[in-house]
Protein backbone atom coordinates (compact mmCIF):
# COMPACT_ATOMS: atom_id res chain seq x y z
CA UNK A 1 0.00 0.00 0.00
CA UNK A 2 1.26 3.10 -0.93
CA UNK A 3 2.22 5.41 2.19
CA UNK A 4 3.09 9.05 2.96
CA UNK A 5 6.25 10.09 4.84
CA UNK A 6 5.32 10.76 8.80
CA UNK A 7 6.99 14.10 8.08
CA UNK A 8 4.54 15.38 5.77
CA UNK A 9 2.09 15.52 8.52
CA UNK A 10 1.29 18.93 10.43
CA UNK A 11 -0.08 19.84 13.09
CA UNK A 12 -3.00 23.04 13.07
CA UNK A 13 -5.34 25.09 16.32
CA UNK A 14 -8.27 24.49 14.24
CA UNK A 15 -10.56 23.71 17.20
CA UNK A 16 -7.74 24.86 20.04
CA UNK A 17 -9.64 28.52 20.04
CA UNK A 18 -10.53 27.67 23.20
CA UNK A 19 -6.94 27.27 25.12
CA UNK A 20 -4.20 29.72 25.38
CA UNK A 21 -1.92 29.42 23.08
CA UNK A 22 0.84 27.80 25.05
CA UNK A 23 -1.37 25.33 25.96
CA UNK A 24 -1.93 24.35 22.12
CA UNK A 25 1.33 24.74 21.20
CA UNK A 26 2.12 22.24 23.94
CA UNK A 27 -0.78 19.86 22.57
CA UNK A 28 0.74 19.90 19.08
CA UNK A 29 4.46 19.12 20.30
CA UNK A 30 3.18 16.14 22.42
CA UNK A 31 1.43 14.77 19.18
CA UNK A 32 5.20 14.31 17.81
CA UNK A 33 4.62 16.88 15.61
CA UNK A 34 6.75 19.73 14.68
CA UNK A 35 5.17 21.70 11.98
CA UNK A 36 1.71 23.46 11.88
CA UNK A 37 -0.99 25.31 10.17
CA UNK A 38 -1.27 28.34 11.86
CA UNK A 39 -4.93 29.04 11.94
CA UNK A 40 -4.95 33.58 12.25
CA UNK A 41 -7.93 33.58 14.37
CA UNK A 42 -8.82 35.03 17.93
CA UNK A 43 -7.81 34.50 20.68
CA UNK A 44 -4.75 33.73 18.74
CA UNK A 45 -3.48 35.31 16.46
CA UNK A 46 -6.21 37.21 13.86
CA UNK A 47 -5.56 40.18 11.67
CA UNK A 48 -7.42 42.86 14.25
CA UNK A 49 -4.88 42.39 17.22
CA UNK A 50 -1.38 41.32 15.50
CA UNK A 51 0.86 43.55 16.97
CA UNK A 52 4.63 43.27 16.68
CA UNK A 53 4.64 42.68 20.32
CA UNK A 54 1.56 39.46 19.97
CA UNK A 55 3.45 38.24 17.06
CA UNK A 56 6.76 38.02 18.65
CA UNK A 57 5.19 36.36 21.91
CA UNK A 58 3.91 33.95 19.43
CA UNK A 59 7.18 33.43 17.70
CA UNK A 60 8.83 32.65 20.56
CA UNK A 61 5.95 30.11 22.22
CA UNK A 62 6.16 28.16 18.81
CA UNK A 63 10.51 28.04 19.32
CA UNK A 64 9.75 27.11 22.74
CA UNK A 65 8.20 24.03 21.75
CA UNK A 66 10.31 23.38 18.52
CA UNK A 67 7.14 24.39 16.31
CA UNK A 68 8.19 25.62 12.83
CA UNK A 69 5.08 27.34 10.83
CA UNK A 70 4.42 25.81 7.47
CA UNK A 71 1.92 28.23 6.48
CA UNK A 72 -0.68 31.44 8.18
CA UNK A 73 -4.12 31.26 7.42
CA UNK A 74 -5.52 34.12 8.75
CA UNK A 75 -9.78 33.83 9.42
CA UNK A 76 -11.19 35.09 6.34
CA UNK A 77 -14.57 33.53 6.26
CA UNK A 78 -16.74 34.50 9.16
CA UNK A 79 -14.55 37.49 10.00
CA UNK A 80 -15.28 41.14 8.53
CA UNK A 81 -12.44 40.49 6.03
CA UNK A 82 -13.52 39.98 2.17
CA UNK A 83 -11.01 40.62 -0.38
CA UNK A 84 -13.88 40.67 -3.79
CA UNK A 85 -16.68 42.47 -1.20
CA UNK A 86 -18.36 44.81 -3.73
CA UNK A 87 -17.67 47.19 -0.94
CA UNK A 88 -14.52 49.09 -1.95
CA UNK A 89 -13.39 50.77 1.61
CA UNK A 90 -14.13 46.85 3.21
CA UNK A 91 -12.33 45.68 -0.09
CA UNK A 92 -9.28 47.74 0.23
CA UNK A 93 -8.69 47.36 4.08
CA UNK A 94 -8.92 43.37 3.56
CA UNK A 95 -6.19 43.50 0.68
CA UNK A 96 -4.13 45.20 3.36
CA UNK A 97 -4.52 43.26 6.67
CA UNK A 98 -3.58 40.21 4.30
CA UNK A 99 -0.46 42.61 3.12
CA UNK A 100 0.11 42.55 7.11
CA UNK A 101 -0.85 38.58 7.09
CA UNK A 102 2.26 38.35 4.27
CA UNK A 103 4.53 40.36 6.79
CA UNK A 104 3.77 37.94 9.48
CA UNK A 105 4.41 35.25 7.65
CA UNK A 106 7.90 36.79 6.95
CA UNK A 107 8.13 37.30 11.35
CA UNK A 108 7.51 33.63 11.41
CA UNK A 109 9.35 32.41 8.80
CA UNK A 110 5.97 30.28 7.81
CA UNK A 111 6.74 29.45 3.82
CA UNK A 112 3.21 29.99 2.66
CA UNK A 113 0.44 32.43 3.04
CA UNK A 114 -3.17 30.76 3.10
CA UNK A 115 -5.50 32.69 0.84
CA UNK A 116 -9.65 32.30 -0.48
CA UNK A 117 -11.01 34.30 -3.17
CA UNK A 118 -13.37 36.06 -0.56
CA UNK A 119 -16.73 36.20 -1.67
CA UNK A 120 -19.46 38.95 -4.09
CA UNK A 121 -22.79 39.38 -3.87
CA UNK A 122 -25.97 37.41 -4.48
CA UNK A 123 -26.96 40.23 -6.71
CA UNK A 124 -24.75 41.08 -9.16
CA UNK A 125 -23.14 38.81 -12.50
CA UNK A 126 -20.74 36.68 -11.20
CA UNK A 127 -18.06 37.89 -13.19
CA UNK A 128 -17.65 40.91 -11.27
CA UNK A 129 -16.91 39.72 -7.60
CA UNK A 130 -14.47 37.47 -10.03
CA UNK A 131 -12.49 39.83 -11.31
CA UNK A 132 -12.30 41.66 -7.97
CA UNK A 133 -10.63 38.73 -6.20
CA UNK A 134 -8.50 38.26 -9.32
CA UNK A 135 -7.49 42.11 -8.66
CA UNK A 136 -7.12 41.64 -4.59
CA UNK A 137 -5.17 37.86 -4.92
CA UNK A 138 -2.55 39.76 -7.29
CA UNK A 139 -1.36 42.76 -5.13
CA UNK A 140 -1.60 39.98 -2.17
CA UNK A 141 0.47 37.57 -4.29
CA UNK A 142 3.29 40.24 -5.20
CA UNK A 143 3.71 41.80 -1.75
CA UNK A 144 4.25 38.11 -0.61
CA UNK A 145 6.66 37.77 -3.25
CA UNK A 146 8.29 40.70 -2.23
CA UNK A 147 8.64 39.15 1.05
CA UNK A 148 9.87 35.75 -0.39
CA UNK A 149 6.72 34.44 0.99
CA UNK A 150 4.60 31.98 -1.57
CA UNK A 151 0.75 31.75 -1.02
CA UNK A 152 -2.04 29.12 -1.13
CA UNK A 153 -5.27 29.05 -2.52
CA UNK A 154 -8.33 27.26 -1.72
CA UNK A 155 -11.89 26.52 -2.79
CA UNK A 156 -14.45 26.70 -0.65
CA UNK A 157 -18.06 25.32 -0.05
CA UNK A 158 -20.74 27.48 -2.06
CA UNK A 159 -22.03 28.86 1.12
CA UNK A 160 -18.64 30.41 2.28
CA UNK A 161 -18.25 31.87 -1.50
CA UNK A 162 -19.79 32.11 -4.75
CA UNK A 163 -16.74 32.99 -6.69
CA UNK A 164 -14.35 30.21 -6.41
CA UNK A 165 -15.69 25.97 -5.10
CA UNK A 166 -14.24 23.73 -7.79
CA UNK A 167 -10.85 22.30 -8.88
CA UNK A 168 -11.26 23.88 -12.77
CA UNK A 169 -12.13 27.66 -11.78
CA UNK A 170 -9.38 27.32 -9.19
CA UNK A 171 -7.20 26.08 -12.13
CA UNK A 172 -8.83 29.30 -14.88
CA UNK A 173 -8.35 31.77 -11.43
CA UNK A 174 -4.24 30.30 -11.66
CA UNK A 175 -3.81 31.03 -15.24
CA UNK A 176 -5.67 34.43 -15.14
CA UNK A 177 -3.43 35.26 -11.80
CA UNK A 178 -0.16 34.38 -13.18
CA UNK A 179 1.20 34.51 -10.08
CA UNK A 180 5.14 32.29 -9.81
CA UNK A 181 4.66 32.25 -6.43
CA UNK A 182 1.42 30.69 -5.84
CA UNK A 183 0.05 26.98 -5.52
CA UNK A 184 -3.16 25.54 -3.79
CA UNK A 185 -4.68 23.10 -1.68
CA UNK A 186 -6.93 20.28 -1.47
CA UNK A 187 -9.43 20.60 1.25
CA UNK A 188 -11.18 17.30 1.48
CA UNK A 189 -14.69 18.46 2.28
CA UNK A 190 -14.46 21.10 -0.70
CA UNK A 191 -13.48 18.55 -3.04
CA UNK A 192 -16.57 15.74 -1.66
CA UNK A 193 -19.05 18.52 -2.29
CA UNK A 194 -17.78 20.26 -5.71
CA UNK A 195 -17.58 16.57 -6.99
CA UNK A 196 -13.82 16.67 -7.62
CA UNK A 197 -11.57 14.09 -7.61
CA UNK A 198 -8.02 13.31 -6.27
CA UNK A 199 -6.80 12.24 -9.31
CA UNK A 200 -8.67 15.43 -10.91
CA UNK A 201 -6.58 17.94 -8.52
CA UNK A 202 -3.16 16.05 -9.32
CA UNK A 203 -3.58 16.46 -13.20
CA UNK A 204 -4.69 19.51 -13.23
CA UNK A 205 -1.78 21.53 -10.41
CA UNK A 206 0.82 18.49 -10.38
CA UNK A 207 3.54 19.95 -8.32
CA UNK A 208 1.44 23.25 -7.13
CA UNK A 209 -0.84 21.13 -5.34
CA UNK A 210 1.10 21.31 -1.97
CA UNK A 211 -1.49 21.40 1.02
CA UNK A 212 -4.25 19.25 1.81
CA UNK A 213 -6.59 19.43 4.60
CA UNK A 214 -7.90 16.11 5.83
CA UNK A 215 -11.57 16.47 7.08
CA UNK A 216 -14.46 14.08 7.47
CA UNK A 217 -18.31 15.20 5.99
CA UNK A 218 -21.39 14.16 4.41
CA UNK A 219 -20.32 15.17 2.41
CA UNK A 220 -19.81 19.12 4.01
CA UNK A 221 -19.29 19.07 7.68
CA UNK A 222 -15.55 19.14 8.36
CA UNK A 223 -15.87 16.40 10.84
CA UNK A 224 -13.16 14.35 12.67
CA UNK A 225 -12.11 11.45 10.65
CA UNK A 226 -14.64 8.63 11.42
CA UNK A 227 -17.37 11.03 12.33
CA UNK A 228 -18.39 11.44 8.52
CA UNK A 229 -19.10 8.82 5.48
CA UNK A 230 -16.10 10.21 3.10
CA UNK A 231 -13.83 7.34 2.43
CA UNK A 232 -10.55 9.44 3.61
CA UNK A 233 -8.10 6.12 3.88
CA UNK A 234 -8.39 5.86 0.22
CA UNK A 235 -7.84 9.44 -0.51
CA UNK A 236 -4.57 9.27 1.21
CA UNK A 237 -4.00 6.19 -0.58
CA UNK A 238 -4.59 8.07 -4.16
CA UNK A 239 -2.02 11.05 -2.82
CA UNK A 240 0.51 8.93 -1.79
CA UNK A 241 0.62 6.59 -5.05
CA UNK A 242 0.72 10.29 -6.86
CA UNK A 243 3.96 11.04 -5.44
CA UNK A 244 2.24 13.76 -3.45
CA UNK A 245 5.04 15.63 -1.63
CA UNK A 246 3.15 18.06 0.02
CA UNK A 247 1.84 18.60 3.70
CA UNK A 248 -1.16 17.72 5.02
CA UNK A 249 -3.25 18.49 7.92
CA UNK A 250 -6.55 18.12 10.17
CA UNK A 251 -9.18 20.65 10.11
CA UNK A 252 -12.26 19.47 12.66
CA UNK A 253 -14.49 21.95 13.53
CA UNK A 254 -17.61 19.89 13.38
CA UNK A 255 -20.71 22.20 15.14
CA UNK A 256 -18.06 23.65 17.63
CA UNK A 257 -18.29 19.68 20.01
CA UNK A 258 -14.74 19.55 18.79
CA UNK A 259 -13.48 22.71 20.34
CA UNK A 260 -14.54 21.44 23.80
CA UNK A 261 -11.97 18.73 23.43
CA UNK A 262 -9.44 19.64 21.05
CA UNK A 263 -6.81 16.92 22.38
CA UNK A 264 -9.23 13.93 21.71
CA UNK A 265 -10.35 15.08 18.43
CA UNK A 266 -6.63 15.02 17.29
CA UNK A 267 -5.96 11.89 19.14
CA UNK A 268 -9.01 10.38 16.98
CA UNK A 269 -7.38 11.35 13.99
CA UNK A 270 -3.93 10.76 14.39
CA UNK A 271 -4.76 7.19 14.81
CA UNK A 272 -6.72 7.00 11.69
CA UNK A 273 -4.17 7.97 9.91
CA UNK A 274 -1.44 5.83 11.76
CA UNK A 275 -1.60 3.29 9.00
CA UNK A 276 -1.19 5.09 5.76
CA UNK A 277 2.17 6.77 7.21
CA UNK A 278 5.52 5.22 6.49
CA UNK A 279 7.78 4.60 8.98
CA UNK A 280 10.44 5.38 7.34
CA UNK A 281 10.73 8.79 5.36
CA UNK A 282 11.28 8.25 1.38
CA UNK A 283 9.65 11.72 0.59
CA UNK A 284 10.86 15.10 0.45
């Protein structure tokens, strides 16, 4: 059976919003791990309250506990942050806190920048939020750059946008971006519900495909592993016999059950995954 390397495994605070920081950063090192998704939300570390002095405490909590960041993804959904709003003042103070969100990633030394196309309104042609996130996801992209900082970019479910949920306008939104600097993930749940494919994500971004987040559904739900009827052992299967050499992590949130036990609903999923991870590491 094909198998991923242990190291391409990462640790996130999705559903540690809850604890203090330490105490999450002391829950990931414990795991074994020693990478993470750094999830930019309060009480944390979100785009409203990222001062130099929170980001340097949070700097040194991660060294503390031998935590290197792999990639900031500031809150960008439920927050007051939309980077196509139709709104220009909202519009043009989101393209900057993710400017910040770039220089942060810089503080950290995190490689990537997490980004979403942010979302238009109900009302108006589709083609117009479009070509506002294409605008906002360029000057993002080229201040990262600027930075030496790459980015990520994600689908999402149709409720959380109606500009960007499927592998092929993620793949037109790449071409019409243009951006060197800029490759994308595979969020499970995403995929289920847009009716994508593995396979379908590694031919169409090959080597740019270099995050995945590993969540249960129904197929929406972002539920532990187990907890939903997606066939995720299989789906690692299909990434590893790619030659996927990218990281991947958990993302529970569930209906917020998760958060009251953050430690258990890793635990759960680390040992799901136990089996499809080599022992030995043959990937970069």
């Amino acid at each position: 059976m094909p198998q991923l390397a242990r190291s391409q495994l990462i640790g996130a605070n999705f559903c540690f919003q809850h604890y203090p920081f330490d105490k999450m950063a002391e829950a990931i090192r414990g795991f074994g791990l020693r990478e993470i998704e750094l999830w930019g939300a309060a009480p944390h570390l979100d785009l409203f309250h990222a001062t130099d002095a929170r980001v340097a405490s949070v700097r040194r909590t991660l060294a503390d506990n031998g935590l290197s960041v792999w990639c900031f993804t500031p809150e960008q959904v439920v927050y007051p942050i939309n980077i196509a709003s139709g709104d220009d003042e909202l519009r043009e103070d989101s393209v900057q806190r993710f400017c910040r969100a770039a220089d942060i990633c810089t503080e950290l030394g995190a490689r990537y920048l997490f980004l979403t196309s942010g979302r238009g309104y109900e009302t108006e042609p589709p083609q117009q939020a479009w070509a506002r996130a294409v605008d906002s996801l360029g000057r993002i992209a080229e201040h990262a750059r600027r930075n030496g900082v790459r980015c990520l970019l994600e689908p999402l479910q149709r409720f959380e946008t109606n500009i960007l949920t499927n592998a092929a306008d993620l793949r037109r939104m790449l071409d019409e971006l243009g951006a060197d600097n800029m490759d994308v993930v595979l969020d499970i749940v995403a995929m289920a519900t847009a009716e994508d494919t593995v396979a379908g994500y590694v031919e169409l971004f090959g080597s740019r495909l270099a995050h995945v987040q590993l969540v249960d559904g129904t197929p929406g739900g972002h539920l532990v592993w187990g907890d939903g009827s997606l066939p995720l052992g299989r789906y690692v299967e299909e990434l590893a016999a790619s030659g996927y050499a990218g990281k991947l992590t958990f993302e529970p949130f569930g209906t917020g059950t998760y958060a009251l036990d953050p430690i258990q609903a890793w635990t759960r999923c680390l040992a799901a995954i136990e089996p499809y991870l080599s022992r030995t590491e043959t990937r970069a």
